[in-house]
Every structure is written in structure tokens, then in C-alpha cells.
N, C-alpha and C. Protein backbone atom coordinates (compact mmCIF):
# COMPACT_ATOMS: atom_id res chain seq x y z
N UNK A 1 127.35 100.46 98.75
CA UNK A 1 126.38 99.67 99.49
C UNK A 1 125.64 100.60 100.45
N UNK A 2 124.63 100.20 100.47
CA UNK A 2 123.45 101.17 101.59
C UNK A 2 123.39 101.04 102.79
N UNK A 3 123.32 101.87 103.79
CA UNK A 3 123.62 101.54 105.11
C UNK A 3 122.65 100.32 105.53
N UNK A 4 122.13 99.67 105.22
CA UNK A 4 121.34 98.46 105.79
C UNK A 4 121.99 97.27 105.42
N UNK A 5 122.72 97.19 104.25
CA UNK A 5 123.88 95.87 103.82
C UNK A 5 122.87 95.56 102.48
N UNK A 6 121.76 95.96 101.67
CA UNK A 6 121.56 95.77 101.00
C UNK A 6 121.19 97.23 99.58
N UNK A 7 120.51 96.75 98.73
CA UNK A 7 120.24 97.76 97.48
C UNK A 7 118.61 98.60 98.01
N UNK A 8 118.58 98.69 98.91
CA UNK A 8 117.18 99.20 99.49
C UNK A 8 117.33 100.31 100.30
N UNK A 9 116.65 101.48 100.96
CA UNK A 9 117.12 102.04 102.06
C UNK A 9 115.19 102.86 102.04
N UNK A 10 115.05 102.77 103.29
CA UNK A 10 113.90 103.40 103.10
C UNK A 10 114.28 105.10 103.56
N UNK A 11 112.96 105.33 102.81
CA UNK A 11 113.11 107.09 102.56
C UNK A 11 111.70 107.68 103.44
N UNK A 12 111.90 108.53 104.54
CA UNK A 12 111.22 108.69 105.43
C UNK A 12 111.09 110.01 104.89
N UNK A 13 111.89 111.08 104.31
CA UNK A 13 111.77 112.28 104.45
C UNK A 13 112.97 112.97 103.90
N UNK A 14 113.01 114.20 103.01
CA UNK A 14 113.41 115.07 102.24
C UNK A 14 115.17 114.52 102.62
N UNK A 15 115.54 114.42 104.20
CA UNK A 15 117.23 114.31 104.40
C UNK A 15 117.70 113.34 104.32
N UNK A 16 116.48 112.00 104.27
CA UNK A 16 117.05 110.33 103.83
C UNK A 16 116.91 110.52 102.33
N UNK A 17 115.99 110.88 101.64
CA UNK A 17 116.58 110.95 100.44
C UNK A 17 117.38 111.36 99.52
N UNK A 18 118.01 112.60 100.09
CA UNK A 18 119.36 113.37 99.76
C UNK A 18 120.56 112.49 100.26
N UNK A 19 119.95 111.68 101.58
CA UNK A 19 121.49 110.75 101.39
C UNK A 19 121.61 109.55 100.56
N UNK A 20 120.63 109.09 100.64
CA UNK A 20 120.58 108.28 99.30
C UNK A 20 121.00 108.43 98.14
N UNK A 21 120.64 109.31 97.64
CA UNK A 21 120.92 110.15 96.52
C UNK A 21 122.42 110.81 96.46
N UNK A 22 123.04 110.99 97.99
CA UNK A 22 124.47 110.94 97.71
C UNK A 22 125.30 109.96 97.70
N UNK A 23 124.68 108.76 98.55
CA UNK A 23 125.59 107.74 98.38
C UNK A 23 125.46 106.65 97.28
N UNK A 24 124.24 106.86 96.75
CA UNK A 24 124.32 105.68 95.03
C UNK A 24 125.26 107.08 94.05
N UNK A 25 125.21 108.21 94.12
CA UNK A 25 125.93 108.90 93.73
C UNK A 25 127.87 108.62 93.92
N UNK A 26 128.41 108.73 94.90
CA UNK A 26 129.15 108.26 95.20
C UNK A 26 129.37 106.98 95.57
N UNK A 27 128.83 105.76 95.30
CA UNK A 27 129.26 104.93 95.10
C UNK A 27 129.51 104.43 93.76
N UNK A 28 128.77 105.30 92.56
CA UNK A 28 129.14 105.14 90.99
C UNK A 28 130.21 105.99 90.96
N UNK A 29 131.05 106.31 92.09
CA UNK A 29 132.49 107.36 91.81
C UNK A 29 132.15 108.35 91.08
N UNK A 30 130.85 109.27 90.90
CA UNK A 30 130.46 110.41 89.92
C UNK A 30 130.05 111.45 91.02
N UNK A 31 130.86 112.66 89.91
CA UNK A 31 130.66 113.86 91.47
C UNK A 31 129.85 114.48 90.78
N UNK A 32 129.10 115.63 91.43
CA UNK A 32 128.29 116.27 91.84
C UNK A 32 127.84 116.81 90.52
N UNK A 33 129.05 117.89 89.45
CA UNK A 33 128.83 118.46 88.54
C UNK A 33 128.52 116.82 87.08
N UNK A 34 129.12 115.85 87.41
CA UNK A 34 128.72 115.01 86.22
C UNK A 34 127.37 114.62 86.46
N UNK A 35 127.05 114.50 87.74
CA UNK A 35 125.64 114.15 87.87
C UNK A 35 124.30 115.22 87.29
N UNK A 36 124.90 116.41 87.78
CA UNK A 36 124.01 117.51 87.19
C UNK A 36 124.01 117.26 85.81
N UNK A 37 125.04 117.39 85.25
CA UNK A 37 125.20 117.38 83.52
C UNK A 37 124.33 116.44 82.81
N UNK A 38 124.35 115.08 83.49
CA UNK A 38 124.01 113.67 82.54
C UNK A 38 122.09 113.93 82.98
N UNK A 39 122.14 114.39 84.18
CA UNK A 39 120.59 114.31 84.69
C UNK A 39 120.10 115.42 84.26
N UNK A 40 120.23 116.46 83.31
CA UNK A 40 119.81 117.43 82.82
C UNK A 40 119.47 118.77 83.73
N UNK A 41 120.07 118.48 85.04
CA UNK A 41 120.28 119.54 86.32
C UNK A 41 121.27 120.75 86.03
N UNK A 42 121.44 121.35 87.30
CA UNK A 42 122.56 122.05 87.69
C UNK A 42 123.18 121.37 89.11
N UNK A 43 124.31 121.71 89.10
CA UNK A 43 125.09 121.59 90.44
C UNK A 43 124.47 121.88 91.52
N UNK A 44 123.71 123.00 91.72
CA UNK A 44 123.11 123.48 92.47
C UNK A 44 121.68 122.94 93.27
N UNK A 45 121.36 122.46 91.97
CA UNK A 45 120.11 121.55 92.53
C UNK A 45 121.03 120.22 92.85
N UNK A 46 122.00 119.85 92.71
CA UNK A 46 122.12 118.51 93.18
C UNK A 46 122.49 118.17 94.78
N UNK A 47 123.29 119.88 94.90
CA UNK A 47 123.69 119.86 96.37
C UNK A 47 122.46 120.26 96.87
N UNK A 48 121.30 120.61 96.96
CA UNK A 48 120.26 121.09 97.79
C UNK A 48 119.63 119.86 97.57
N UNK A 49 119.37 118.74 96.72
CA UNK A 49 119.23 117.95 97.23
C UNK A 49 119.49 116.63 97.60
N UNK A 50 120.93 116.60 98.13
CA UNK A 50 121.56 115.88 98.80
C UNK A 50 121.49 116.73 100.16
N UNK A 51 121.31 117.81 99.70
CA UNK A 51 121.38 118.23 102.01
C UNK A 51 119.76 117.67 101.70
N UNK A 52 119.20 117.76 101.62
CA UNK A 52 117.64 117.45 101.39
C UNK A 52 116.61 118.51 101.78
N UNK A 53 117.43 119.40 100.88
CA UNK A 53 116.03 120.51 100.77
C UNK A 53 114.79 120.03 100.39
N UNK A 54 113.72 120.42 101.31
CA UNK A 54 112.11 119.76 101.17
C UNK A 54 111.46 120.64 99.93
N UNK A 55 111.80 121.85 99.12
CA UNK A 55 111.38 121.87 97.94
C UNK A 55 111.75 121.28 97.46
N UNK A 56 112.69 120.31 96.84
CA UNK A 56 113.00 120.09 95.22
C UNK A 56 111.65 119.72 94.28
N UNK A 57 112.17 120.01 93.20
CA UNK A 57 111.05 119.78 91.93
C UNK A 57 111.16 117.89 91.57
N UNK A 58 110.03 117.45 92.35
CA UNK A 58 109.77 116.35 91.95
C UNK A 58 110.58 115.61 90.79
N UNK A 59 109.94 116.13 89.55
CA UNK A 59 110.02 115.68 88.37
C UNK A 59 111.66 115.85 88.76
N UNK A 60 112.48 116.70 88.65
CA UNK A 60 114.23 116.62 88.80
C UNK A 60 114.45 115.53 89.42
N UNK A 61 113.96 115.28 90.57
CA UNK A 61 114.68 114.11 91.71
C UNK A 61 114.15 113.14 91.10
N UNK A 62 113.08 112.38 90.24
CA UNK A 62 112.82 111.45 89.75
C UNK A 62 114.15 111.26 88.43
N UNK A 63 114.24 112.68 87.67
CA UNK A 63 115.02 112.37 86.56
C UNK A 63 116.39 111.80 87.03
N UNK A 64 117.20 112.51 88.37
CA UNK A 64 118.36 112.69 88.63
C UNK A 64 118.31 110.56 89.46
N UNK A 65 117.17 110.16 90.16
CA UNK A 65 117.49 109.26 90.67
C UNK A 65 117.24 108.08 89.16
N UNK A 66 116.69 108.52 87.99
CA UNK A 66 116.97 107.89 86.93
C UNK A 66 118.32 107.59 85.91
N UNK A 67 118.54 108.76 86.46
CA UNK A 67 120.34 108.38 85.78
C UNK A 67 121.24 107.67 87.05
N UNK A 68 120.65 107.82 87.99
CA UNK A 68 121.68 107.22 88.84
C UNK A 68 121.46 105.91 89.16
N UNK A 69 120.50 105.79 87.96
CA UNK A 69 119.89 103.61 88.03
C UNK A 69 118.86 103.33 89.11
N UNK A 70 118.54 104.19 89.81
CA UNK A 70 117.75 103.96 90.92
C UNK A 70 116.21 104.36 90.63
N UNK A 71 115.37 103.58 91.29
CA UNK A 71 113.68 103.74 91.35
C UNK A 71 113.33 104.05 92.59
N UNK A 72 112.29 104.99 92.76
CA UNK A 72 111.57 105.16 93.74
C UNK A 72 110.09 103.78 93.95
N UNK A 73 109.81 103.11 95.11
CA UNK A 73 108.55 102.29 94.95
C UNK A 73 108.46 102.81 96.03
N UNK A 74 106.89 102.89 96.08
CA UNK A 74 105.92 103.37 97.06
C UNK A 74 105.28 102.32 97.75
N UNK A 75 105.40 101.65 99.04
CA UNK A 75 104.58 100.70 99.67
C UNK A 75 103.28 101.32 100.05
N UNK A 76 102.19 100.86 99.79
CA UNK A 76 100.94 101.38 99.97
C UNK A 76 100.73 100.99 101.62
N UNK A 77 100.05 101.76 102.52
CA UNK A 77 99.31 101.29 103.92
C UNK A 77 98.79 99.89 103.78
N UNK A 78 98.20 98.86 104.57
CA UNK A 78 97.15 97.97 104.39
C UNK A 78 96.30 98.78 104.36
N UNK A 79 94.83 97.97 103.50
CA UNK A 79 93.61 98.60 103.55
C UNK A 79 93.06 98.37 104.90
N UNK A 80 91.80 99.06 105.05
CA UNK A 80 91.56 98.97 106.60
C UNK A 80 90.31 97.69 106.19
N UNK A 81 90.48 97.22 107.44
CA UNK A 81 89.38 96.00 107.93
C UNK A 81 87.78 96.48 108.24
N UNK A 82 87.18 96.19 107.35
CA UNK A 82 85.46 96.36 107.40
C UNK A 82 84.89 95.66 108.82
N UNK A 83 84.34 97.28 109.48
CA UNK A 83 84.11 96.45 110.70
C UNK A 83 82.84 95.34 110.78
N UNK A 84 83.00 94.89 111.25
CA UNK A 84 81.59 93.76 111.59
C UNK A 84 80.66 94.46 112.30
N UNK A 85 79.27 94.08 111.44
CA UNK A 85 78.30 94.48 111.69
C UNK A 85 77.72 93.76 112.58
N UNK A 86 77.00 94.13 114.13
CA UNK A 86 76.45 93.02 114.79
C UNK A 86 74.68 92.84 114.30
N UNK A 87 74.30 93.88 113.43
CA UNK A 87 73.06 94.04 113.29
C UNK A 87 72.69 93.18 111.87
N UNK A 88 73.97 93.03 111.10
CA UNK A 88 73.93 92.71 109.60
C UNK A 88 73.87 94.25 108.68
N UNK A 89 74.12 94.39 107.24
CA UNK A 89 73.64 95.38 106.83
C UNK A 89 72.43 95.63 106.39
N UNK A 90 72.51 97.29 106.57
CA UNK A 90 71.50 97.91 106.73
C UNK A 90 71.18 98.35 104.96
N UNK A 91 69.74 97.74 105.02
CA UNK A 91 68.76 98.39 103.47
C UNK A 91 68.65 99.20 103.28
């Protein structure tokens, strides 16, 4: 379970997502080297990113959070509010 009490955890930056990534890891009871193996990694990349080294190779951390059943979703900003024109627009 995720530290918030649900299947969600938001990801602010390279060291929330390495914990994430260790704890859906360890909570499927799978260590480090089976995770590398099944996600087409090495060990090595799995511990750099679980400390949350800010290189990792994209495409890996997408594959590795694919075997581990998990999706990344991106909440978009709101769009911004069109200011009001006091003149009306201009021709």
C-alpha cells in the first residue's frame, strides 16, 4: 500500500519516483535482481533508480514501471483564462 492509504502516490521528482518504484516493487515481494531480469534491465539500473538518480533512461523506467503493473498519468495544468477585453476585439 502507498503511503497515502491508496493505489496513487504523486511523483514530484526523480526521489518520489524511485520510492515508488521501490515500494510497488516490494510490495509484489520481488527483489531487485528479478525485477531487472523480467523488465529487461540490470540490477544496477534498478538501484539508481530507486535512490532516484535524475538520469535514468526514460524508456527503462517506463518499461520497468510496466512490469511492475504500474502507469505513469500526467495531470495537465488548467488552461489559462482569456483575459477580457474592455475594448472588444481588435480587427
Amino acid at each position: 500500500m502507498f503511503p497515502n492509504g491508496n493505489n496513487a502516490m504523486k511523483i514530484a521528482d526523480s526521489k518520489s519516483l524511485g520510492a515508488a518504484v521501490r515500494e510497488a516493487r516490494r510490495a509484489l515481494g520481488v527483489t531487485q535482481d528479478q525485477l531487472a531480469l523480467t523488465s529487461g534491465t540490470n540490477r544496477r539500473f534498478i538501484v539508481e533508480l530507486e535512490q532516484g538518480k535524475p538520469t535514468a533512461q526514460i524508456g527503462k523506467v517506463l518499461q520497468v514501471l510496466k512490469t511492475l503493473g504500474c502507469s505513469l498519468d500526467l495531470t495537465m495544468p488548467p488552461a489559462p483564462k482569456e483575459k477580457n477585453r474592455a475594448h472588444g476585439p481588435r480587427a
